[in-house]
N, C-alpha and C. Protein backbone atom coordinates (compact mmCIF):
# COMPACT_ATOMS: atom_id res chain seq x y z
N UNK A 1 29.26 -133.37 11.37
CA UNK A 1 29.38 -133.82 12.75
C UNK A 1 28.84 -132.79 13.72
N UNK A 2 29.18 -131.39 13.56
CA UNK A 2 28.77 -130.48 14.24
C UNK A 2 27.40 -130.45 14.44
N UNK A 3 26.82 -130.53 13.38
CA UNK A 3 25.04 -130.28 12.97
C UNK A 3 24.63 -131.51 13.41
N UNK A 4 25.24 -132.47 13.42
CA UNK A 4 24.30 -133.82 14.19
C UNK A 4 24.34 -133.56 15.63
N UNK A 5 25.37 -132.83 16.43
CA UNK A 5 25.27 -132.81 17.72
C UNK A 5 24.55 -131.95 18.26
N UNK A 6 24.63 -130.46 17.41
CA UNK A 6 23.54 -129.73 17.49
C UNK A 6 22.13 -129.63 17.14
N UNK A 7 21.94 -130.88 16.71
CA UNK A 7 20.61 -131.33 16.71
C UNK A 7 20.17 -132.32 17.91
N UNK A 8 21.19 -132.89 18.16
CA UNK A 8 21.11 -133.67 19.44
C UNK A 8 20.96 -132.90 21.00
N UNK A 9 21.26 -131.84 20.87
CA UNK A 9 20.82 -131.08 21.73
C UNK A 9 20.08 -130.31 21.93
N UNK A 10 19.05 -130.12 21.21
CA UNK A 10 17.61 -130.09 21.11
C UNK A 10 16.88 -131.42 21.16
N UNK A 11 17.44 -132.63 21.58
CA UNK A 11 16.55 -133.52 21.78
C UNK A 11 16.86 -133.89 23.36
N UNK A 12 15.55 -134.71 23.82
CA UNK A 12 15.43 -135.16 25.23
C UNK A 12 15.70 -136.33 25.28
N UNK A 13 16.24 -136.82 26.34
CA UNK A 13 17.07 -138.16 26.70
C UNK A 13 15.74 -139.16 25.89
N UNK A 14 14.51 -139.22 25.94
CA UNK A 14 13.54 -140.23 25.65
C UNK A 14 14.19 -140.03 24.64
N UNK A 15 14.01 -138.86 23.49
CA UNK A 15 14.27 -138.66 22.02
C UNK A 15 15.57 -139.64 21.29
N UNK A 16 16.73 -139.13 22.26
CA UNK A 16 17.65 -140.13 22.05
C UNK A 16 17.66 -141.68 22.07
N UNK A 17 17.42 -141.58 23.65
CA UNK A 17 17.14 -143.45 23.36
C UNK A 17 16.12 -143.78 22.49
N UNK A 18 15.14 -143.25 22.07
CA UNK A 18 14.19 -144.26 21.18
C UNK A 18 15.19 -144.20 19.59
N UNK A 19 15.82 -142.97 19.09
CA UNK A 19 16.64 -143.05 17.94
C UNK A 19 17.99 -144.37 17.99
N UNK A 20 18.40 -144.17 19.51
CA UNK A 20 19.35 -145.41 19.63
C UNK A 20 18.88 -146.59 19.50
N UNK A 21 17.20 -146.70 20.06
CA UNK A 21 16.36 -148.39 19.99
C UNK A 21 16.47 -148.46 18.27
N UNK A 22 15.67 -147.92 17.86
CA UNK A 22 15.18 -147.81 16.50
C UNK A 22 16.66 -147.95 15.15
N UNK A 23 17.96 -147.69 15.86
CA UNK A 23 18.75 -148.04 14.76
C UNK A 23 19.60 -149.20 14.52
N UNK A 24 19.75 -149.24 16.36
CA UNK A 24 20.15 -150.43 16.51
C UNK A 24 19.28 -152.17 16.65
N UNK A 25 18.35 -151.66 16.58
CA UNK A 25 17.40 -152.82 16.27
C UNK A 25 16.91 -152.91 14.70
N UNK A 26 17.22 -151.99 13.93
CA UNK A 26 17.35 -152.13 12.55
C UNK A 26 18.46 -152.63 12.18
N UNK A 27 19.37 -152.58 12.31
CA UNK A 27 20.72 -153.56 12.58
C UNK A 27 20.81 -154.94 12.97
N UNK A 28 20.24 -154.90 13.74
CA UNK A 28 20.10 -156.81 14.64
C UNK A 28 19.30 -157.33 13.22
N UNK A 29 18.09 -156.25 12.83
CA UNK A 29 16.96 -156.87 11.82
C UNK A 29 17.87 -157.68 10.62
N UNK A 30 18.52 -156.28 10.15
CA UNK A 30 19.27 -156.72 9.07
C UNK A 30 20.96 -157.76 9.45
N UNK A 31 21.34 -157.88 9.92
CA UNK A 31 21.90 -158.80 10.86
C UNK A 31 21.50 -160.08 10.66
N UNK A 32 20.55 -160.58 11.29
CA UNK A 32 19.61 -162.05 11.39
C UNK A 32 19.13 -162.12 9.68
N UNK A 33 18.87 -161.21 9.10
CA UNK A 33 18.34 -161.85 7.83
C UNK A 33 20.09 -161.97 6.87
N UNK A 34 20.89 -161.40 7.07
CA UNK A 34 21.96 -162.15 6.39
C UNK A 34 22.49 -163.40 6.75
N UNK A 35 22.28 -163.73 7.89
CA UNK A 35 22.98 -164.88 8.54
C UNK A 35 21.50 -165.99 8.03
N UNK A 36 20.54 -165.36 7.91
CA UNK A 36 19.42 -166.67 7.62
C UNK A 36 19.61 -166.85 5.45
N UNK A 37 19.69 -166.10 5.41
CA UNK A 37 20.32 -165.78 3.52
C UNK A 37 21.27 -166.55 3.78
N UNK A 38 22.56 -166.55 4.06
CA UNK A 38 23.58 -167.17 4.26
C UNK A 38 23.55 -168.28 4.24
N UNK A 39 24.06 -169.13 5.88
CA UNK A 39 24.12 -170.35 5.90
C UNK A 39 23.07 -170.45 7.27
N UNK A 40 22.36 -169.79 7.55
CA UNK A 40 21.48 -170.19 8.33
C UNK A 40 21.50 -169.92 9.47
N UNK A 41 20.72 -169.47 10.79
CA UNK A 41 20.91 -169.23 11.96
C UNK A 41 21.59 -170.45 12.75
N UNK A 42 20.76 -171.61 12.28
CA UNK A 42 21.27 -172.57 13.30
C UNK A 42 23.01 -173.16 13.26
N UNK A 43 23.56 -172.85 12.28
CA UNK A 43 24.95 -173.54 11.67
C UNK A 43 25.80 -172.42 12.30
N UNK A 44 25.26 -171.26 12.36
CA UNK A 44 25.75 -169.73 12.59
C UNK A 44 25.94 -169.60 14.27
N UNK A 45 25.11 -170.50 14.50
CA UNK A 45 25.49 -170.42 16.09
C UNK A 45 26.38 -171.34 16.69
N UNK A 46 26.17 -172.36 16.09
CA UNK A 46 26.91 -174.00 16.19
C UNK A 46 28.13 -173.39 16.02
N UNK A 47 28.79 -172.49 14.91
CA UNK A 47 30.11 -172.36 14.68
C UNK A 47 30.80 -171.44 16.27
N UNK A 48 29.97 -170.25 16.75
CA UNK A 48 30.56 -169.64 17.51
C UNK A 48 31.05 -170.74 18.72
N UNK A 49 32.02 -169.78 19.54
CA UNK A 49 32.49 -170.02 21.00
C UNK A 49 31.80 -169.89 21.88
N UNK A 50 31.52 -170.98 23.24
CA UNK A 50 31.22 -169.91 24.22
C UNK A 50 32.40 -170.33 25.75
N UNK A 51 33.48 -170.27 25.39
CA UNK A 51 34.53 -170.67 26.70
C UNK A 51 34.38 -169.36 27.55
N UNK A 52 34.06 -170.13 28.71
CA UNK A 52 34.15 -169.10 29.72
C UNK A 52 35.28 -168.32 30.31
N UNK A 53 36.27 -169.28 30.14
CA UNK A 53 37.81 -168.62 30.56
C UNK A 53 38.25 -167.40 29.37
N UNK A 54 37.42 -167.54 28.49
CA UNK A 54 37.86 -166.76 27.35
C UNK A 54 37.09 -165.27 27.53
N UNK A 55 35.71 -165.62 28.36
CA UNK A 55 35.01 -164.27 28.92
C UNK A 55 35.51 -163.71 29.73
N UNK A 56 36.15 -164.48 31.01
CA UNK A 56 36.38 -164.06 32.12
C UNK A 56 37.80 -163.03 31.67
N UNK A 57 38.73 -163.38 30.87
CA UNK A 57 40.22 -162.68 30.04
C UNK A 57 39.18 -161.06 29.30
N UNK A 58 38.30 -161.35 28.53
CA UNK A 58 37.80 -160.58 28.07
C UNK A 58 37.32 -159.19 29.06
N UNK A 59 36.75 -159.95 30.12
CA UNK A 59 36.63 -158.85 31.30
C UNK A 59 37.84 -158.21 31.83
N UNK A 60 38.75 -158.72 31.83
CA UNK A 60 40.17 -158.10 32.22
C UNK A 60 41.00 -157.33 31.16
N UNK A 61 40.44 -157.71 30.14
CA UNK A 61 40.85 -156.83 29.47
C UNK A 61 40.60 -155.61 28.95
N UNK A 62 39.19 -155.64 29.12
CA UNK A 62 37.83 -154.29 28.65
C UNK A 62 38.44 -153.19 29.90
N UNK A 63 38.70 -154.17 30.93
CA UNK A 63 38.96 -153.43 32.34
C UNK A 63 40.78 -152.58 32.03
N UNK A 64 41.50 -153.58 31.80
CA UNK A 64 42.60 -152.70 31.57
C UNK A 64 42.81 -151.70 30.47
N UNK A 65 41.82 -152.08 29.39
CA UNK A 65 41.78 -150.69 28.44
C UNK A 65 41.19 -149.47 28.66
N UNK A 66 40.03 -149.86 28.99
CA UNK A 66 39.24 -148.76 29.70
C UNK A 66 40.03 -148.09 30.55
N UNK A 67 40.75 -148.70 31.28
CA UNK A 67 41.70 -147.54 32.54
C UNK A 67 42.49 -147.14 31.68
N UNK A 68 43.19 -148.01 30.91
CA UNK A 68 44.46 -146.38 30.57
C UNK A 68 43.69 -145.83 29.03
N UNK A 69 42.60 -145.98 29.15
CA UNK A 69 42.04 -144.99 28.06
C UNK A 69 41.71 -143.63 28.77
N UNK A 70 41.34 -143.87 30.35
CA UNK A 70 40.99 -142.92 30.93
C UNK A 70 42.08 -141.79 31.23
N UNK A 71 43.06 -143.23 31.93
CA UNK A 71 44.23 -142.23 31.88
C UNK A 71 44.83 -141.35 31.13
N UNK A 72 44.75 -141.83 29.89
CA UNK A 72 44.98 -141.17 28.94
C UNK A 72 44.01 -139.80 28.63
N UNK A 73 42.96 -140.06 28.41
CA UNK A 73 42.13 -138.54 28.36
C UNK A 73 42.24 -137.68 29.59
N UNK A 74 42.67 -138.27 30.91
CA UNK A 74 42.76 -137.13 31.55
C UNK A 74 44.24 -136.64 31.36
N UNK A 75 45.36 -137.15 31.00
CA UNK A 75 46.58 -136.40 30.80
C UNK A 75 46.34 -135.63 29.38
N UNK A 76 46.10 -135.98 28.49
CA UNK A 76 45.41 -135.19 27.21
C UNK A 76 45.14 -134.16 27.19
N UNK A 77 45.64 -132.87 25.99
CA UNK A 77 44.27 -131.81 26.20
C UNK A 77 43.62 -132.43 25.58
N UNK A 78 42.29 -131.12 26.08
CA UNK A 78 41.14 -131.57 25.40
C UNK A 78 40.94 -131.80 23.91
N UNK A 79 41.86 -130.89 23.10
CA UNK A 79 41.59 -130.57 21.68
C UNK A 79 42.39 -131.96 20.88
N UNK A 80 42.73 -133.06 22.05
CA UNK A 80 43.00 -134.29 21.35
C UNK A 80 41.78 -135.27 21.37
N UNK A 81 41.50 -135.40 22.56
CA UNK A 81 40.29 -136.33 22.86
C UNK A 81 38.77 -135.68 22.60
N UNK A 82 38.20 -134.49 22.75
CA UNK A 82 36.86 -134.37 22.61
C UNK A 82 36.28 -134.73 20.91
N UNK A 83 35.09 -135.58 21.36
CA UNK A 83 34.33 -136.29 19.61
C UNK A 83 33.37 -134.91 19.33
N UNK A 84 33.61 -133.83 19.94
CA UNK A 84 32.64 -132.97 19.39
C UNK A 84 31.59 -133.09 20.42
N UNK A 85 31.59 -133.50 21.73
CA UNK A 85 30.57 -133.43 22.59
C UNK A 85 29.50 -134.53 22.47
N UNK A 86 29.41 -135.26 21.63
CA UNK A 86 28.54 -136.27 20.58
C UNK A 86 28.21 -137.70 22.50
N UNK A 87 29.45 -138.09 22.91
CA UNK A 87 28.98 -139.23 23.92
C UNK A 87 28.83 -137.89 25.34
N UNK A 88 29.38 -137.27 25.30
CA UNK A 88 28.86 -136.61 26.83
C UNK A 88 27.48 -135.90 26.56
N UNK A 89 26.78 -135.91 25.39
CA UNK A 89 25.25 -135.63 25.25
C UNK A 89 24.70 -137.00 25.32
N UNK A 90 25.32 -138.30 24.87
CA UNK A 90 24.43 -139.16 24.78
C UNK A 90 24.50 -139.89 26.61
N UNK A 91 25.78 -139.77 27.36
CA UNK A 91 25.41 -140.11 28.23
C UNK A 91 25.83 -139.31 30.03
N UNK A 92 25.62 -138.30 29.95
CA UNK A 92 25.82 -136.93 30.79
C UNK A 92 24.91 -137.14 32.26
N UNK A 93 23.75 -137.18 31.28
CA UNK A 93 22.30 -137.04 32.40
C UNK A 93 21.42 -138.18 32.91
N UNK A 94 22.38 -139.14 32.82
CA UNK A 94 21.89 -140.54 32.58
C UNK A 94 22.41 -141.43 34.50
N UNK A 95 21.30 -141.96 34.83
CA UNK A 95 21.07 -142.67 35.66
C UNK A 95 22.15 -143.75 35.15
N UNK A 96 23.69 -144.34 36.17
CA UNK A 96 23.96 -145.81 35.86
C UNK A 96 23.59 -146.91 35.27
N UNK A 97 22.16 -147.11 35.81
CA UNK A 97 21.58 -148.33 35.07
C UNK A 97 21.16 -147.90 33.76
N UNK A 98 21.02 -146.57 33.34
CA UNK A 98 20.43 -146.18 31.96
C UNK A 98 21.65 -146.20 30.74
N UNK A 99 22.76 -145.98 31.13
CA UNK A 99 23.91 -146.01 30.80
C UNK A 99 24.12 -147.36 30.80
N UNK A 100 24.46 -147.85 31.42
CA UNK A 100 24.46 -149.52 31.02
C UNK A 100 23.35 -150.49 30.43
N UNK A 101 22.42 -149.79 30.45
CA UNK A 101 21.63 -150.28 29.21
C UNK A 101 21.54 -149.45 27.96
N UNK A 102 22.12 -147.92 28.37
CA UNK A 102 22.81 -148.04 26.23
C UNK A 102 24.24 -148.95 25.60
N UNK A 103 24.64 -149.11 27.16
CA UNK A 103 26.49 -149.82 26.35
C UNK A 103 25.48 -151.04 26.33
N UNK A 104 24.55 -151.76 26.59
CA UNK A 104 24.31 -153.01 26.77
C UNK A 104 23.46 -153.31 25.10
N UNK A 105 23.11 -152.24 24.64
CA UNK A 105 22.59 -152.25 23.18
C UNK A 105 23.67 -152.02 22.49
N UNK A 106 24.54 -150.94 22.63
CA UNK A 106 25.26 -150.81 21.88
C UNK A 106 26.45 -151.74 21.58
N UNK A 107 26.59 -152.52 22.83
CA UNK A 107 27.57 -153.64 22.82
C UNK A 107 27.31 -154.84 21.43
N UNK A 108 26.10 -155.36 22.50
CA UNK A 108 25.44 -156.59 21.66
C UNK A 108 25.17 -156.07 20.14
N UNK A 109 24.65 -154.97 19.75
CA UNK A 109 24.79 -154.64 17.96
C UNK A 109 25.72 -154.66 17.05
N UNK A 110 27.07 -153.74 18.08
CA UNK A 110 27.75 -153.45 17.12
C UNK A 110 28.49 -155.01 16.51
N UNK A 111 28.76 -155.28 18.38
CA UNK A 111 29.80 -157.05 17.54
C UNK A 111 28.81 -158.20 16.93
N UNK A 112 27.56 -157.67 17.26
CA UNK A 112 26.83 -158.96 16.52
C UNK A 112 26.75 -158.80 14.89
N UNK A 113 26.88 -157.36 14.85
CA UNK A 113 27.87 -156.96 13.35
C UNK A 113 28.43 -157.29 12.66
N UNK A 114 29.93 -156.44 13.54
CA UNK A 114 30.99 -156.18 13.33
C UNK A 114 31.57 -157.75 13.27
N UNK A 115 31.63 -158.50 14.25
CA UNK A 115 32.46 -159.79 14.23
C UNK A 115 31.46 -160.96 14.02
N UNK A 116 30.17 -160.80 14.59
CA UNK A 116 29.44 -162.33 14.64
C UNK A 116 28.93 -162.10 12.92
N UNK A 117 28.75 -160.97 12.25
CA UNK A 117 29.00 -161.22 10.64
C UNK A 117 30.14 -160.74 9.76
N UNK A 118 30.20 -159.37 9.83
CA UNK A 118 31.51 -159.06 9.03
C UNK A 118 32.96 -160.09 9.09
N UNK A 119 33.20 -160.05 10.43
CA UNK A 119 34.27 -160.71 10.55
C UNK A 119 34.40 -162.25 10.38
N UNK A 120 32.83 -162.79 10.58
CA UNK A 120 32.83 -164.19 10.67
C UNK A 120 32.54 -164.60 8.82
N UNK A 121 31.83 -163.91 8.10
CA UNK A 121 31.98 -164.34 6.95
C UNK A 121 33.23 -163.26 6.19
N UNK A 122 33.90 -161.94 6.56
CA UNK A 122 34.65 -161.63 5.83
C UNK A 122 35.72 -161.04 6.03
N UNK A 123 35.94 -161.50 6.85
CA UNK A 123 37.64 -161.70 8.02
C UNK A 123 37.72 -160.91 8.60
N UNK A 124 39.13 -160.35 9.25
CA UNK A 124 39.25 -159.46 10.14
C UNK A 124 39.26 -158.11 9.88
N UNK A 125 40.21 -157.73 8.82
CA UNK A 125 40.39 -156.57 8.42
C UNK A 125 39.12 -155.68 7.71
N UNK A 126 38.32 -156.64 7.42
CA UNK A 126 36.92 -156.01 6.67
C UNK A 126 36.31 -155.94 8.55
N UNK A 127 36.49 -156.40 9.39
CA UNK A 127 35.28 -156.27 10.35
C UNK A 127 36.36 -154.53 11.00
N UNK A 128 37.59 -154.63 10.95
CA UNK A 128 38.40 -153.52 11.66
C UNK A 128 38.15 -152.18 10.62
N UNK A 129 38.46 -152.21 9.24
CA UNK A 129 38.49 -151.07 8.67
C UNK A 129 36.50 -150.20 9.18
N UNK A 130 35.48 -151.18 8.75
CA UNK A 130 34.16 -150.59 8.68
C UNK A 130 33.50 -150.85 10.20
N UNK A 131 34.60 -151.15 10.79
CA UNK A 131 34.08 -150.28 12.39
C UNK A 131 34.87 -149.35 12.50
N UNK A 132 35.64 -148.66 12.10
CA UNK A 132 36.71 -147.80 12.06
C UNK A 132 35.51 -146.47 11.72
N UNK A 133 35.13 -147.31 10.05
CA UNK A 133 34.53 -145.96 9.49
C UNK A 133 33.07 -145.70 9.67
N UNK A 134 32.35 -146.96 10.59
CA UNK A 134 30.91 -146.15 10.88
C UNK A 134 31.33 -145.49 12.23
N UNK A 135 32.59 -145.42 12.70
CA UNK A 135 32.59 -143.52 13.93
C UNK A 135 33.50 -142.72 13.07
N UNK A 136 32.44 -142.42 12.22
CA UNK A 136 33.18 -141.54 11.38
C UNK A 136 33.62 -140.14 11.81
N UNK A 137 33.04 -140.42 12.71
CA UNK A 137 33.02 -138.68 13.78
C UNK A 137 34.48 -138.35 14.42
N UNK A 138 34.97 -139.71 14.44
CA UNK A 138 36.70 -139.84 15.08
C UNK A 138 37.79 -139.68 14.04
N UNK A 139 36.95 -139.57 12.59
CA UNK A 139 37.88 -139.56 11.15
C UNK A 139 39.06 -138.53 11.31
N UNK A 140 38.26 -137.24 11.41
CA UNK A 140 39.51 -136.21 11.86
C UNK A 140 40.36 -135.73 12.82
N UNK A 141 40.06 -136.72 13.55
CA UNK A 141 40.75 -136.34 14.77
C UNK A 141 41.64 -138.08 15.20
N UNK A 142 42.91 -137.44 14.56
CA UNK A 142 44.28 -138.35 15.24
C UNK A 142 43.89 -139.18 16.31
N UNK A 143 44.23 -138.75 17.10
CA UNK A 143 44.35 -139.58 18.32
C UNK A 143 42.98 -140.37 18.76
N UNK A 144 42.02 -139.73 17.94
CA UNK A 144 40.61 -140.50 18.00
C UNK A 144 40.39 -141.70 17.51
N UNK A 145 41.01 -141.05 16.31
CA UNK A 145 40.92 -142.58 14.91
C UNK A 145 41.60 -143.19 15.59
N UNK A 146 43.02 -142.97 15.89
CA UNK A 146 44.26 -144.43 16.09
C UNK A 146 43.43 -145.01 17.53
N UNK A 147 42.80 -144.50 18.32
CA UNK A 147 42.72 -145.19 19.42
C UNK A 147 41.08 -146.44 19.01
N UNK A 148 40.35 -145.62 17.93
CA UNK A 148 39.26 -145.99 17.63
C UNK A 148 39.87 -147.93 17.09
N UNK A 149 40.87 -147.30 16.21
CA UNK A 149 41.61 -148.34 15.42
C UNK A 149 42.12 -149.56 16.26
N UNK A 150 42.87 -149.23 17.05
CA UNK A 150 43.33 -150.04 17.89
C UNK A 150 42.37 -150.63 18.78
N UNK A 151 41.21 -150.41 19.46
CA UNK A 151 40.12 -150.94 20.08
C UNK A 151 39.41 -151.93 19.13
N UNK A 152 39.45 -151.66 17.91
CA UNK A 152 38.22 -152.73 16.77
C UNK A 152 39.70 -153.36 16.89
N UNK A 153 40.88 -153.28 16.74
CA UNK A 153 41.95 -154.60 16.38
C UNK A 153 42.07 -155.56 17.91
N UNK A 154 41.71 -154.67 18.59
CA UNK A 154 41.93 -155.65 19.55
C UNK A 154 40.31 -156.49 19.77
N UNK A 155 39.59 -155.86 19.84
CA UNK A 155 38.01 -156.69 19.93
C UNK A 155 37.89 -157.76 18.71
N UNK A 156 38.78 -157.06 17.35
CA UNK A 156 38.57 -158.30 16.51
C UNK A 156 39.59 -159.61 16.59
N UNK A 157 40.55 -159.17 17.26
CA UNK A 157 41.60 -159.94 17.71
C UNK A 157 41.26 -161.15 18.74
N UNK A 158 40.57 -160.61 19.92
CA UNK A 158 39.54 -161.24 20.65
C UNK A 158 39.23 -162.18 19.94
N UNK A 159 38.34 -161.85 19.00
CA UNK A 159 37.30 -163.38 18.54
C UNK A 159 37.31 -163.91 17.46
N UNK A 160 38.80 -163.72 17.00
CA UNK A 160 39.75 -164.57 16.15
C UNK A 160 40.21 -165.56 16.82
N UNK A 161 41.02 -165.26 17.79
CA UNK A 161 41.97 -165.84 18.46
C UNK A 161 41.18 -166.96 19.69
N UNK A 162 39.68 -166.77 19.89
CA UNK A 162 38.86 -167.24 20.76
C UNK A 162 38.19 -168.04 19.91
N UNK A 163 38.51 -168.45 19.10
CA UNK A 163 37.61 -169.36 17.95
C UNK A 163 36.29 -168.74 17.91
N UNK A 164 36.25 -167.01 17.59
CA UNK A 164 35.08 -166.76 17.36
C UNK A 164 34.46 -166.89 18.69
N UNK A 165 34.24 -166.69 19.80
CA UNK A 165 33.46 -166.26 21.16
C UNK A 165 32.95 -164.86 20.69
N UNK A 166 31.50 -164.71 20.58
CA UNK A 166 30.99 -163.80 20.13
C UNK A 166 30.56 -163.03 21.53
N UNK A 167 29.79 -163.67 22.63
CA UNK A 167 30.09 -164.13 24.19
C UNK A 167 30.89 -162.56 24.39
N UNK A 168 32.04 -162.88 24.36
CA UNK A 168 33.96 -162.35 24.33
C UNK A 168 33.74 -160.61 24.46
N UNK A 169 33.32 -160.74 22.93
CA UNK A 169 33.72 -159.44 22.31
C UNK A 169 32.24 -158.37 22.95
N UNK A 170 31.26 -158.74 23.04
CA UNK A 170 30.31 -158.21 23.43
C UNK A 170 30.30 -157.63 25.16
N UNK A 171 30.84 -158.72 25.91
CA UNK A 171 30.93 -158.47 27.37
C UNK A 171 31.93 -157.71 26.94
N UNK A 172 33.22 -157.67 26.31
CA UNK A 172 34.04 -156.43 26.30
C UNK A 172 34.18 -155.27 26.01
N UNK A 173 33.01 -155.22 24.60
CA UNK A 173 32.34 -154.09 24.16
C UNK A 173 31.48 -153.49 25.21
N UNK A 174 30.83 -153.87 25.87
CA UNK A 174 29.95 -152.98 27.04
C UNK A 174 30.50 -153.03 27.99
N UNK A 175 31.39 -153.38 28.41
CA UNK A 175 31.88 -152.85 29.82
C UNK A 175 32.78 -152.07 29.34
N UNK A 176 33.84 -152.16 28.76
CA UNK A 176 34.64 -151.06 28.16
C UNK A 176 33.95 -149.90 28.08
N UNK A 177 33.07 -149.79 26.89
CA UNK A 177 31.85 -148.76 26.96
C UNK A 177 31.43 -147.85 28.29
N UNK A 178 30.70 -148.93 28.98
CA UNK A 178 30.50 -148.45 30.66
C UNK A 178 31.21 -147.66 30.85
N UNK A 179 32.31 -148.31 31.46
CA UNK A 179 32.95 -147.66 32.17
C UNK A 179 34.03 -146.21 31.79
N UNK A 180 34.11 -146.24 30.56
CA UNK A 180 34.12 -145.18 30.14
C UNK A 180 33.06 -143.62 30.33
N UNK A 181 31.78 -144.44 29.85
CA UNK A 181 30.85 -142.98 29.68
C UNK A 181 30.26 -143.29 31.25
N UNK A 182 30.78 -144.19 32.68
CA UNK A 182 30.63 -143.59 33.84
C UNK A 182 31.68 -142.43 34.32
N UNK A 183 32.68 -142.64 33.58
CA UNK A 183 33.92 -141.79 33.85
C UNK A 183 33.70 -140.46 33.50
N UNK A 184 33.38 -140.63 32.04
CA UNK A 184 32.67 -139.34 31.79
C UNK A 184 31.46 -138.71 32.13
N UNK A 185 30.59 -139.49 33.23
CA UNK A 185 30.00 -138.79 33.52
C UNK A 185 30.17 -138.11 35.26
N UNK A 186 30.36 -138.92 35.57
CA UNK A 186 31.58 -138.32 37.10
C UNK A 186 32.18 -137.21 36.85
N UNK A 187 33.16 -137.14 35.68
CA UNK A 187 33.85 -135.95 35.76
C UNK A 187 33.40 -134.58 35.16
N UNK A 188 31.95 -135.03 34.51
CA UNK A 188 30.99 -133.91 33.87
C UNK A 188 31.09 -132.92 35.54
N UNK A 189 30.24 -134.45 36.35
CA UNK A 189 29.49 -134.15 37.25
C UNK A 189 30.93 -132.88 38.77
N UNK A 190 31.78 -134.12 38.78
CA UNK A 190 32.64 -133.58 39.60
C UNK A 190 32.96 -131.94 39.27
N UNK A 191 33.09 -131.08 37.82
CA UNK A 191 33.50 -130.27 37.64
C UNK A 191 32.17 -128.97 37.26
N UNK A 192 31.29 -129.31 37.54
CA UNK A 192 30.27 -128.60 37.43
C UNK A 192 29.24 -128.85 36.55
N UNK A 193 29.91 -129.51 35.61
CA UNK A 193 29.31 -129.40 34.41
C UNK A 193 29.76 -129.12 32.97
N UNK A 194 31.03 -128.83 33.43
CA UNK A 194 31.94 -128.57 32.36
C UNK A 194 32.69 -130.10 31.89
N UNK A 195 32.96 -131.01 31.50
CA UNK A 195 33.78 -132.27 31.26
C UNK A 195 35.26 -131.94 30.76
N UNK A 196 36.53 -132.37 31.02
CA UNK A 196 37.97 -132.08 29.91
C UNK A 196 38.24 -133.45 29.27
N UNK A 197 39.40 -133.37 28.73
CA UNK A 197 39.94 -134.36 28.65
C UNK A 197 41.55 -134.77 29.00
């Protein structure tokens, strides 16, 4: 974990985002060809949700986690909450709109994943444990994992309980996201340059 971040800091914001385009669009790749192996794109879409009342809950809820996640890292020390510096390199120096267009990739990948396949062909607990363990970076650290844990149970909970609104989990995945790494970057900014938690 250490050596990936310290390699990340020898790279330039382009460097990053094109590694973020390039993995997460290898993902979508492999993504679309299981669902076309499977049962097909078109049956695959037919099955999802798209209720709007079920988005609009989803926004209120990305919104109330996100705040007391915040809250929470700022009552925290640091030596509970920091991932090793890993998201305040990826989003520190970053223009708003640039930042919301990494949560806006990173949103749409992970649940088009995590829930619009894992979970949709192999239930919940397979979509919660292996989003758990690709941030593997949160493995050793307590309060990282359980909070990591509890965010995939509730996003997979989401689009169980939404008959599958894939819609759901994605608008909740990136704004959650957002507004997080705007938080963190305000308070980079507010304190000099230094970030806590």
């Amino acid at each position: 974990m250490a050596n990936t971040v310290d390699k990340m800091r020898n790279m330039s914001k382009k460097e990053i985002t094109r590694v973020f385009l390039l993995q997460n669009g290898l993902l979508i790749a492999l993504g679309i060809g299981i669902i076309f192996i499977s049962t097909g794109i078109f049956v695959w879409v037919q099955e999802l949700s798209y209720d709007l009342r079920v988005i609009f809950f989803a926004v209120l809820l990305a919104c109330f986690w996100a705040g007391l996640n915040i809250g929470l890292d700022r009552l925290l020390p640091k030596r509970l909450t920091d991932d090793g510096g890993m998201n305040l390199l990826i989003f520190k120096d970053r223009r708003p709109l640039d930042i919301l267009g990494l949560c806006i990739l990173i949103g749409i990948t992970e649940e088009f994943i995590f829930r619009g396949i894992i979970q949709f062909y192999f239930g919940f607990w397979a979509s919660v444990i292996l989003f758990v363990l690709v941030h593997f970076r949160y493995l050793n650290k307590v309060y990282l994992l359980f909070n990591v844990t509890i965010t995939s149970i509730i996003i997979a909970g989401l689009f169980q309980f939404s008959n599958q609104n894939l819609m759901a989990v994605i608008i909740f995945h990136i704004l959650f996201n957002f507004i997080g790494a705007l938080d963190m970057k305000m308070r980079y900014q507010d304190e000099g340059g230094v970030a806590h938690g």
